[in-house]
C-alpha atoms as a PDB file:
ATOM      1  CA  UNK A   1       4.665   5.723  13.479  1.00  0.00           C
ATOM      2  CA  UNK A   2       6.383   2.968  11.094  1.00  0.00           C
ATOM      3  CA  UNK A   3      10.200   2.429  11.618  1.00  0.00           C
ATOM      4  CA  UNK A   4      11.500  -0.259   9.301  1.00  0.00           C
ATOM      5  CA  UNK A   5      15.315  -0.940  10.815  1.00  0.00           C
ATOM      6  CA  UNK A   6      17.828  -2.484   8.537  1.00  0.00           C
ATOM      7  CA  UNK A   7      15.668  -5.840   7.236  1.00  0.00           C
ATOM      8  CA  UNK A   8      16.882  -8.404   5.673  1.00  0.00           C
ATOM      9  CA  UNK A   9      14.464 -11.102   4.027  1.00  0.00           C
ATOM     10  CA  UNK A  10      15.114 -14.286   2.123  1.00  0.00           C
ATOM     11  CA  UNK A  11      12.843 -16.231  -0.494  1.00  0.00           C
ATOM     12  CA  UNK A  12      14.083 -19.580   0.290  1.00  0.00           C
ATOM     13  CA  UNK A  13      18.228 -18.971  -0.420  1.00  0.00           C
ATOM     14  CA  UNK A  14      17.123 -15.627  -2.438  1.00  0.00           C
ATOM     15  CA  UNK A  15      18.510 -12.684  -0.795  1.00  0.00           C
ATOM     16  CA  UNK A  16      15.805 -10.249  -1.229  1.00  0.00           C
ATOM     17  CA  UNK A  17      16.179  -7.459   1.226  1.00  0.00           C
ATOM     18  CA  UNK A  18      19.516  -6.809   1.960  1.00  0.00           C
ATOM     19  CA  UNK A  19      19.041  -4.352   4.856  1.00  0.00           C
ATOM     20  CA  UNK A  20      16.535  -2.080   4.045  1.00  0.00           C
ATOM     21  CA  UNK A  21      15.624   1.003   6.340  1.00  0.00           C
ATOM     22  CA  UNK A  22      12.754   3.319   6.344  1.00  0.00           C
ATOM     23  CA  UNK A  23      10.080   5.291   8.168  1.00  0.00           C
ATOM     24  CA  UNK A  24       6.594   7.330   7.952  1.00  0.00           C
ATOM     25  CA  UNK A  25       5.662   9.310   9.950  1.00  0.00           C
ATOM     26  CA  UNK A  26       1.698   9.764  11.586  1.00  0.00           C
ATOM     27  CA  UNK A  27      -0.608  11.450   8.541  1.00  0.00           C
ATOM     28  CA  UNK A  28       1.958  11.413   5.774  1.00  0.00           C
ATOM     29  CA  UNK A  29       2.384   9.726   2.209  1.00  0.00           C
ATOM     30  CA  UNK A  30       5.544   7.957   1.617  1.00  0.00           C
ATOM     31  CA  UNK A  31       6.190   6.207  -1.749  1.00  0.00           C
ATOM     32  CA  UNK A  32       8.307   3.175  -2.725  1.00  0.00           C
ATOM     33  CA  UNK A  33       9.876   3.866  -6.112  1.00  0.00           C
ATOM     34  CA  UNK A  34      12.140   1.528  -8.309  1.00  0.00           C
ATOM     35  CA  UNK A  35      11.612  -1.088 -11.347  1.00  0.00           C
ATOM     36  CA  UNK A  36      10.120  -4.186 -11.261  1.00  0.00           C
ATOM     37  CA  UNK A  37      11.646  -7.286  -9.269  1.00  0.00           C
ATOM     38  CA  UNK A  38      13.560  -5.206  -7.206  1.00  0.00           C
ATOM     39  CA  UNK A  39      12.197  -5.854  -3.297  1.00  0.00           C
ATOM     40  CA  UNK A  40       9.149  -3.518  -3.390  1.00  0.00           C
ATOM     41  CA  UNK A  41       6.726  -5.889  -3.101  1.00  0.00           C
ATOM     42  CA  UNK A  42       8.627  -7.919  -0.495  1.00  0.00           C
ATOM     43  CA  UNK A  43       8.685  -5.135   1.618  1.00  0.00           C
ATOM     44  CA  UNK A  44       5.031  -4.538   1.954  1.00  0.00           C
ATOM     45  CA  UNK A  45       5.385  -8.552   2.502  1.00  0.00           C
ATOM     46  CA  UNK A  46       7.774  -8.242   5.223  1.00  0.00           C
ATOM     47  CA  UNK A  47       5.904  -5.472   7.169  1.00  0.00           C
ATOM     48  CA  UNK A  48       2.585  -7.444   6.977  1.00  0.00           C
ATOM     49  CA  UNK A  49       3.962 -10.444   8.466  1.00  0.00           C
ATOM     50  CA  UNK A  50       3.696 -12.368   5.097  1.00  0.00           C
ATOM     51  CA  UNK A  51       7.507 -12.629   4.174  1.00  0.00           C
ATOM     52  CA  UNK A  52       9.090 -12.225   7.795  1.00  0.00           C
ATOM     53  CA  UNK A  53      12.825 -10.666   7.913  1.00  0.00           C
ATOM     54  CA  UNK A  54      15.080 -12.622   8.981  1.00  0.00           C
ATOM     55  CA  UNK A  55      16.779  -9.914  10.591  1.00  0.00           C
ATOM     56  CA  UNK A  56      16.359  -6.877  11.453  1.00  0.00           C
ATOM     57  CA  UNK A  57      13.685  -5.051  13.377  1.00  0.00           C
ATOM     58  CA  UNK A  58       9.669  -3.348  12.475  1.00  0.00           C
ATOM     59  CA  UNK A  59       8.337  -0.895  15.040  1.00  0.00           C
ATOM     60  CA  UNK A  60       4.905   0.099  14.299  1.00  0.00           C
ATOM     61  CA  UNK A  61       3.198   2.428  17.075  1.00  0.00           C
ATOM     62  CA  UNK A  62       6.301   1.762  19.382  1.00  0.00           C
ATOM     63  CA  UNK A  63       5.419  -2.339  19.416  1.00  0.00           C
ATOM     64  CA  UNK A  64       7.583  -4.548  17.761  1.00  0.00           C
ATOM     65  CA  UNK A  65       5.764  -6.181  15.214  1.00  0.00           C
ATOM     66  CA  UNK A  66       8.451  -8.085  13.520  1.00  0.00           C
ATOM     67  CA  UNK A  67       7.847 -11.501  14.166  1.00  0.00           C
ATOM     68  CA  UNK A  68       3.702 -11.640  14.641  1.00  0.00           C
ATOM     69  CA  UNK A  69       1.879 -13.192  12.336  1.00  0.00           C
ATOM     70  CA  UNK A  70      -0.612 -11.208  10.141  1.00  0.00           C
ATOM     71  CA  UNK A  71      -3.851 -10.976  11.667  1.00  0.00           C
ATOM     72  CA  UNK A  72      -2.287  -9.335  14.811  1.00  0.00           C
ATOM     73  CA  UNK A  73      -0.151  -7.087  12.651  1.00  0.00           C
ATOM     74  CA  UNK A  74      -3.959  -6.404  11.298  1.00  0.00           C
ATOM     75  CA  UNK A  75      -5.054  -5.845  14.482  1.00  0.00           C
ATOM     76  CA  UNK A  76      -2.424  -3.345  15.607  1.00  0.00           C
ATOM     77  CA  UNK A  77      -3.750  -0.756  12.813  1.00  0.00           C
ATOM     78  CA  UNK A  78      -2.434  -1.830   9.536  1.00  0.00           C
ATOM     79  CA  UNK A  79      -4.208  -2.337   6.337  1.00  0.00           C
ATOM     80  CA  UNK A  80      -2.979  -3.592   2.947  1.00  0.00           C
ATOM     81  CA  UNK A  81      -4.097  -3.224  -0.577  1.00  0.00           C
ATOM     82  CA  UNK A  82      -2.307  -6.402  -1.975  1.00  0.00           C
ATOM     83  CA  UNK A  83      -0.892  -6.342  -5.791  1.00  0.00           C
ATOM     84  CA  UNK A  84      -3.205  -8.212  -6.951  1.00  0.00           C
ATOM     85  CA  UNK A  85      -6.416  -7.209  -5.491  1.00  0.00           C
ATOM     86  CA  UNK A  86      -7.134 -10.778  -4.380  1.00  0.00           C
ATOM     87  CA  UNK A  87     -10.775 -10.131  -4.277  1.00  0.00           C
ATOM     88  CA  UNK A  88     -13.388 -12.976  -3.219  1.00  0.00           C
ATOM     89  CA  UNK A  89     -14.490 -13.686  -6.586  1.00  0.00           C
ATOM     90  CA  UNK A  90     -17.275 -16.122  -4.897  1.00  0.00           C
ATOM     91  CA  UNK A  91     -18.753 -13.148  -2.938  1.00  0.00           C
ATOM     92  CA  UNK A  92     -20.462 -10.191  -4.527  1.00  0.00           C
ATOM     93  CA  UNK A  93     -19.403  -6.517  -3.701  1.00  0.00           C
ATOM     94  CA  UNK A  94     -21.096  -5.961  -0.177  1.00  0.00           C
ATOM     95  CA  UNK A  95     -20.029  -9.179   1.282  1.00  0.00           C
ATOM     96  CA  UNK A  96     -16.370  -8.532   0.163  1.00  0.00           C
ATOM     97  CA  UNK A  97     -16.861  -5.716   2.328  1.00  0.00           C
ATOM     98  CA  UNK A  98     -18.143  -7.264   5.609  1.00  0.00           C
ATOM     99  CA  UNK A  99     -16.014  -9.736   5.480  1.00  0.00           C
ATOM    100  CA  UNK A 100     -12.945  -7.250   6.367  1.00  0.00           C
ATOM    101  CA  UNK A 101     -15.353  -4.795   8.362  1.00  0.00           C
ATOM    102  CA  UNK A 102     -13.569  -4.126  11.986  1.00  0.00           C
ATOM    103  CA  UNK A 103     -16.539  -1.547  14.043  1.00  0.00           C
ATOM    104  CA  UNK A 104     -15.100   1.272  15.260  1.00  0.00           C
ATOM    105  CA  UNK A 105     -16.915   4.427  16.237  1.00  0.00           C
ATOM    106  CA  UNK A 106     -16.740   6.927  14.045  1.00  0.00           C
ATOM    107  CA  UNK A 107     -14.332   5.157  11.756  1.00  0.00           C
ATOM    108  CA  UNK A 108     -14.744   3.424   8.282  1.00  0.00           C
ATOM    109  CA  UNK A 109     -17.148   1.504   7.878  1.00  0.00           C
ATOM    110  CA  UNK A 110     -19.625   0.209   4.144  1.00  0.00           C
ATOM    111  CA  UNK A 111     -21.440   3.287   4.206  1.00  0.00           C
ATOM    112  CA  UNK A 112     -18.222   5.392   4.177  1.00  0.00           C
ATOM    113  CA  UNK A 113     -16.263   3.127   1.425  1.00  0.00           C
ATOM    114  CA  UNK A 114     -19.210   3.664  -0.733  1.00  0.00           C
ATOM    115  CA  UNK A 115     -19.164   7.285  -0.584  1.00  0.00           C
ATOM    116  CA  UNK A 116     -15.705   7.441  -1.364  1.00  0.00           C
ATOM    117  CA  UNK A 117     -16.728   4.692  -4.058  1.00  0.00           C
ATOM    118  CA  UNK A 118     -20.046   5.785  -5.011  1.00  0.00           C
ATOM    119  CA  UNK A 119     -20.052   3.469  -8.600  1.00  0.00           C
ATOM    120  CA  UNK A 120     -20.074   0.824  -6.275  1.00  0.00           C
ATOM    121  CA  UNK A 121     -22.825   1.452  -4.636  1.00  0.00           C
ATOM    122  CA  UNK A 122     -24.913   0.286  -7.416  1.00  0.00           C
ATOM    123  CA  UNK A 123     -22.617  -2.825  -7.855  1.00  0.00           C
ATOM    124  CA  UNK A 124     -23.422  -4.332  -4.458  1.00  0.00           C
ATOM    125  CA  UNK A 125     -25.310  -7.685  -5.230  1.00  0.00           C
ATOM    126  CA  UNK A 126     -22.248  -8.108  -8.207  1.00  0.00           C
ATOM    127  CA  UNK A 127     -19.627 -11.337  -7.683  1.00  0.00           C
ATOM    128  CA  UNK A 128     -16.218 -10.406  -7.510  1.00  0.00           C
ATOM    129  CA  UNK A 129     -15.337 -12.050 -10.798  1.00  0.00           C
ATOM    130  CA  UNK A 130     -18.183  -9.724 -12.502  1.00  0.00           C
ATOM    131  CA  UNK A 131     -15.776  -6.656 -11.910  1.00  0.00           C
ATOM    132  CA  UNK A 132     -14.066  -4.688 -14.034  1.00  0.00           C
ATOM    133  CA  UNK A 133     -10.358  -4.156 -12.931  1.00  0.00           C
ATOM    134  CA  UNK A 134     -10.956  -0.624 -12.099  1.00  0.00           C
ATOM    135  CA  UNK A 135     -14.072  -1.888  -9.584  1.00  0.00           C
ATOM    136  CA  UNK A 136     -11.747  -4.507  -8.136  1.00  0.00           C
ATOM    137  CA  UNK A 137      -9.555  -2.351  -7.176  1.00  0.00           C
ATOM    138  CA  UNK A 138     -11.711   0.007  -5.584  1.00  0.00           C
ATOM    139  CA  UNK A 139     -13.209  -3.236  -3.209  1.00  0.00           C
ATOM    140  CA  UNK A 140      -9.950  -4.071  -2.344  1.00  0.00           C
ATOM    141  CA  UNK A 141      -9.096  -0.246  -0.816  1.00  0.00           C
ATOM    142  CA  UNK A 142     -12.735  -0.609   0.679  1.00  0.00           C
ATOM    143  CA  UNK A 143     -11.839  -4.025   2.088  1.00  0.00           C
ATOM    144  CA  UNK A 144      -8.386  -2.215   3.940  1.00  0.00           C
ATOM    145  CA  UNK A 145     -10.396   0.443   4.882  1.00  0.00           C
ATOM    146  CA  UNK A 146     -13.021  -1.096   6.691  1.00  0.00           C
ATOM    147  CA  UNK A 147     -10.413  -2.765   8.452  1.00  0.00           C
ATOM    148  CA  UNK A 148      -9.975   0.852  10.179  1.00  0.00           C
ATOM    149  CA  UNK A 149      -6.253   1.146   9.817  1.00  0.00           C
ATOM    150  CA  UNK A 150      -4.122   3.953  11.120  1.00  0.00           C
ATOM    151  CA  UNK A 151      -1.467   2.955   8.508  1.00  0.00           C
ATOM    152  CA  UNK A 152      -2.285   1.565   4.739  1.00  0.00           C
ATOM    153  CA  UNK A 153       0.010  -0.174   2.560  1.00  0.00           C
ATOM    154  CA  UNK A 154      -0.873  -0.150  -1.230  1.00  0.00           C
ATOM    155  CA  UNK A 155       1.315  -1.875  -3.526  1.00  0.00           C
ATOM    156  CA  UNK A 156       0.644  -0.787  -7.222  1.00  0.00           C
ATOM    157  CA  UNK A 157      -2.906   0.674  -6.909  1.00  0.00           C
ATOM    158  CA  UNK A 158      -2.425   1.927 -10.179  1.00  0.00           C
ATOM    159  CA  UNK A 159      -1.493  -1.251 -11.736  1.00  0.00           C
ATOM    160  CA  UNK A 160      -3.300  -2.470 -15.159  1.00  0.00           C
ATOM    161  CA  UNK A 161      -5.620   0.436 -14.736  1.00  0.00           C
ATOM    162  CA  UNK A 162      -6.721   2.817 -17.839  1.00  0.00           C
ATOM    163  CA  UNK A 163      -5.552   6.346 -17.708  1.00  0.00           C
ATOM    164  CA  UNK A 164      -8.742   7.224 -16.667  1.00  0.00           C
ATOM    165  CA  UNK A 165      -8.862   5.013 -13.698  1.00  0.00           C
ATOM    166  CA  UNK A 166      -5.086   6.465 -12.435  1.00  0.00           C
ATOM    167  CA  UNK A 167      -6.416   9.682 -11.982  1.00  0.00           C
ATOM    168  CA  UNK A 168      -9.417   8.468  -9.867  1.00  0.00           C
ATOM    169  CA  UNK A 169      -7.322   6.450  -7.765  1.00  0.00           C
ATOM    170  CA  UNK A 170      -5.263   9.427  -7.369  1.00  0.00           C
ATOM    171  CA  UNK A 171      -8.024  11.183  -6.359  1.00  0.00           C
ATOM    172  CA  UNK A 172      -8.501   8.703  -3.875  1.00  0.00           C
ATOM    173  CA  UNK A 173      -5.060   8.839  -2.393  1.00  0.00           C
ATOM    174  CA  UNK A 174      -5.547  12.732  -1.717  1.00  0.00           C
ATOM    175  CA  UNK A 175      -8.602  12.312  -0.408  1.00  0.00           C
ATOM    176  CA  UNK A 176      -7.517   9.158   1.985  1.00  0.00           C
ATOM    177  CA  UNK A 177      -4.460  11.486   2.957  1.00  0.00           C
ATOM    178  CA  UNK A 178      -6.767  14.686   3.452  1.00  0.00           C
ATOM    179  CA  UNK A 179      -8.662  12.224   6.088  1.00  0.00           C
ATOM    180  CA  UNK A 180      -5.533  11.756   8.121  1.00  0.00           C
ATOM    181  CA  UNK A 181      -4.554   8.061   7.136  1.00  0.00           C
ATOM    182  CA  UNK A 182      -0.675   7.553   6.992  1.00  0.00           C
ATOM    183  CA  UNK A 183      -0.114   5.669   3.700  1.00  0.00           C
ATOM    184  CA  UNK A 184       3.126   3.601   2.440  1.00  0.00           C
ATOM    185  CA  UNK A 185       2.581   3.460  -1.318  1.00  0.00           C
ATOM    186  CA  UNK A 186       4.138   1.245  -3.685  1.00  0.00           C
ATOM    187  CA  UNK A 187       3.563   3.042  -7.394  1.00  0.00           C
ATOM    188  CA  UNK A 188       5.487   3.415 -10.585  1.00  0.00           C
ATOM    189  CA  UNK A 189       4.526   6.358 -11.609  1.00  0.00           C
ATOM    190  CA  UNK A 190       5.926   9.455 -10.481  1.00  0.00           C
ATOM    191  CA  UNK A 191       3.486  11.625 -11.654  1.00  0.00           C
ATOM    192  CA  UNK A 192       1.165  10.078  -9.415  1.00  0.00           C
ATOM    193  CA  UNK A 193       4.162  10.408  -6.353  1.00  0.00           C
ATOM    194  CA  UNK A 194       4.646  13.932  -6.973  1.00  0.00           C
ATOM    195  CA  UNK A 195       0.407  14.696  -6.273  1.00  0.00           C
ATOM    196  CA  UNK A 196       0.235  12.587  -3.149  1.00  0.00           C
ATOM    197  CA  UNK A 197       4.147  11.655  -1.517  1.00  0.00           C
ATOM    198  CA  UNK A 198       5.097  13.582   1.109  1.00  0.00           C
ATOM    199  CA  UNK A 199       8.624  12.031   0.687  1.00  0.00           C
ATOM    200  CA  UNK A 200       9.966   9.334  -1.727  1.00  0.00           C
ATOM    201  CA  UNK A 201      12.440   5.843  -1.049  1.00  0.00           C
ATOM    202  CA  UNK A 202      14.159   4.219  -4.478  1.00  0.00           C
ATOM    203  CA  UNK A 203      14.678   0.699  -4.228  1.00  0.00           C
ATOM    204  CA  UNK A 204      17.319  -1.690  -6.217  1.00  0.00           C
ATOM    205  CA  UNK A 205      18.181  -4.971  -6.116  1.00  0.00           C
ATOM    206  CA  UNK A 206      16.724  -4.905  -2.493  1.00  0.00           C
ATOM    207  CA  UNK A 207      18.738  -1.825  -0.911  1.00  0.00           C
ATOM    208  CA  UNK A 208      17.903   1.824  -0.608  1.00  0.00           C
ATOM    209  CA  UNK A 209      19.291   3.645  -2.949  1.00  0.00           C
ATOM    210  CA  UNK A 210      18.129   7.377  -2.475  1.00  0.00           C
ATOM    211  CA  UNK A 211      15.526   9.021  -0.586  1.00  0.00           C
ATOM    212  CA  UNK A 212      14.440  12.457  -0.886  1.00  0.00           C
ATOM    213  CA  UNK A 213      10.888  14.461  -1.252  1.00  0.00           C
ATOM    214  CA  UNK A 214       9.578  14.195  -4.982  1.00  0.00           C
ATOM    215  CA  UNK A 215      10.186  17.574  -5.868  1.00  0.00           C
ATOM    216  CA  UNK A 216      13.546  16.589  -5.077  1.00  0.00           C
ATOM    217  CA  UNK A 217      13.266  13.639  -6.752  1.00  0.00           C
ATOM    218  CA  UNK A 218      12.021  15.146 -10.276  1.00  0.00           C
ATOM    219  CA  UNK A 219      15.112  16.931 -10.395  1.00  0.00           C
ATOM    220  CA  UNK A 220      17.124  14.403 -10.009  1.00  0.00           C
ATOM    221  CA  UNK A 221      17.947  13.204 -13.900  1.00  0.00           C
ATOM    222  CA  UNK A 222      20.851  10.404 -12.757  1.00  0.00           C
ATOM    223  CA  UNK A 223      18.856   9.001 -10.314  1.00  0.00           C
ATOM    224  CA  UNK A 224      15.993   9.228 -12.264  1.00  0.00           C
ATOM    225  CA  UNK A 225      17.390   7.937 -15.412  1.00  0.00           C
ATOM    226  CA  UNK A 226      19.548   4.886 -13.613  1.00  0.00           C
ATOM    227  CA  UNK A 227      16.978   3.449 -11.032  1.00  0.00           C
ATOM    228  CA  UNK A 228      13.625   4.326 -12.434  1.00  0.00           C
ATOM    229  CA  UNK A 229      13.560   4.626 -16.416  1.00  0.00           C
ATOM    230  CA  UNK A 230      12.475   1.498 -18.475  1.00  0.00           C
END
């Protein structure tokens, strides 16, 4: 479904990605793993059109989607859950929502977000800046979803969330694969990679630097202890 094909990005004359090469396949979960500053978030960047490679090729469906701009990458069937959030903090709950909403038959739409989000549902008339971090977070899924994606990228879902809040947006991530929805996930935590990942990339200093499923992964102590502990 997604072939990412030897990248390279820049940040101005920061090399970034320095050839980075992955895939996922239709209905799977594949997670991006490494520590902080070290290309994960320039990736999702990259594929979405936001920090274009300079080289290198992004097939997405079989279409080359390296060098459109955003809104058609959008339109092709990819959603993103930013780092972030990047809520409308000037529009309450609902209208965050419609503002994404794409109609397709039988596909996402408010109704559906909110039963996957059902403390939301009482939330609707609340501004984006009245949210807890937790609630945020849930709007911005609900804004990708809307979008009816056949791919979603989330880049820390997790992030800045209580314990609490991890294991619902776990929950969330079994339920969205459950449904069908291929998902690239960006997350730190490999407990939550070994419920949902399907198979597992570890970034550094913008390369690949092992891929395997989690399982393999969690028995893995040098790569483990080299590339992912603090």
């Amino acid at each position: 479904m997604l072939e990412v094909k030897n990248i390279h990005t820049y940040y101005g004359k920061s090399y970034v990605l320095q050839g980075v090469s992955l895939s996922v396949q239709k209905g799977t979960t594949v997670a991006i793993m490494g520590r902080n500053g070290m290309g994960k978030t320039t990736l999702i960047r990259s594929i979405m059109g936001l920090a274009p490679a300079a080289s290198g090729r992004i097939i997405f469906k079989e279409i080359d989607i390296t060098n459109l701009p955003t809104y058609k990458i959008v339109r092709t069937g990819i959603g993103l859950v930013p780092q972030g959030r990047f809520i409308f903090n000037s529009l309450n709950v609902e209208e965050n929502l419609q503002v994404a909403t794409i109609m397709k038959s039988g596909g996402w739409n408010i109704e559906k977000v909110l039963s996957l989000f059902p403390s939301l549902k009482g939330r609707l008339s609340h501004m984006g800046d009245q949210l807890s971090g937790g609630e945020q977070q849930m709007i911005a899924c609900g804004r990708a979803l809307v979008c009816n994606p056949e791919l979603l990228l989330l880049d820390e879902p997790s992030e800045g969330l209580a314990p609490l809040l991890i294991r619902e947006v776990t929950k969330m991530l079994i339920q969205l694969k459950a449904s069908g929805l291929a998902i690239l996930l960006v997350e730190p935590s490999l407990n939550v990679v070994k419920k949902v990942a399907d198979y597992v990339y570890v970034m550094s200093k913008g390369i690949i630097v092992h891929e395997s499923t989690p399982e393999e992964l969690l028995r893995n102590t040098d790569v483990k202890s080299q590339y992912l502990a603090m």
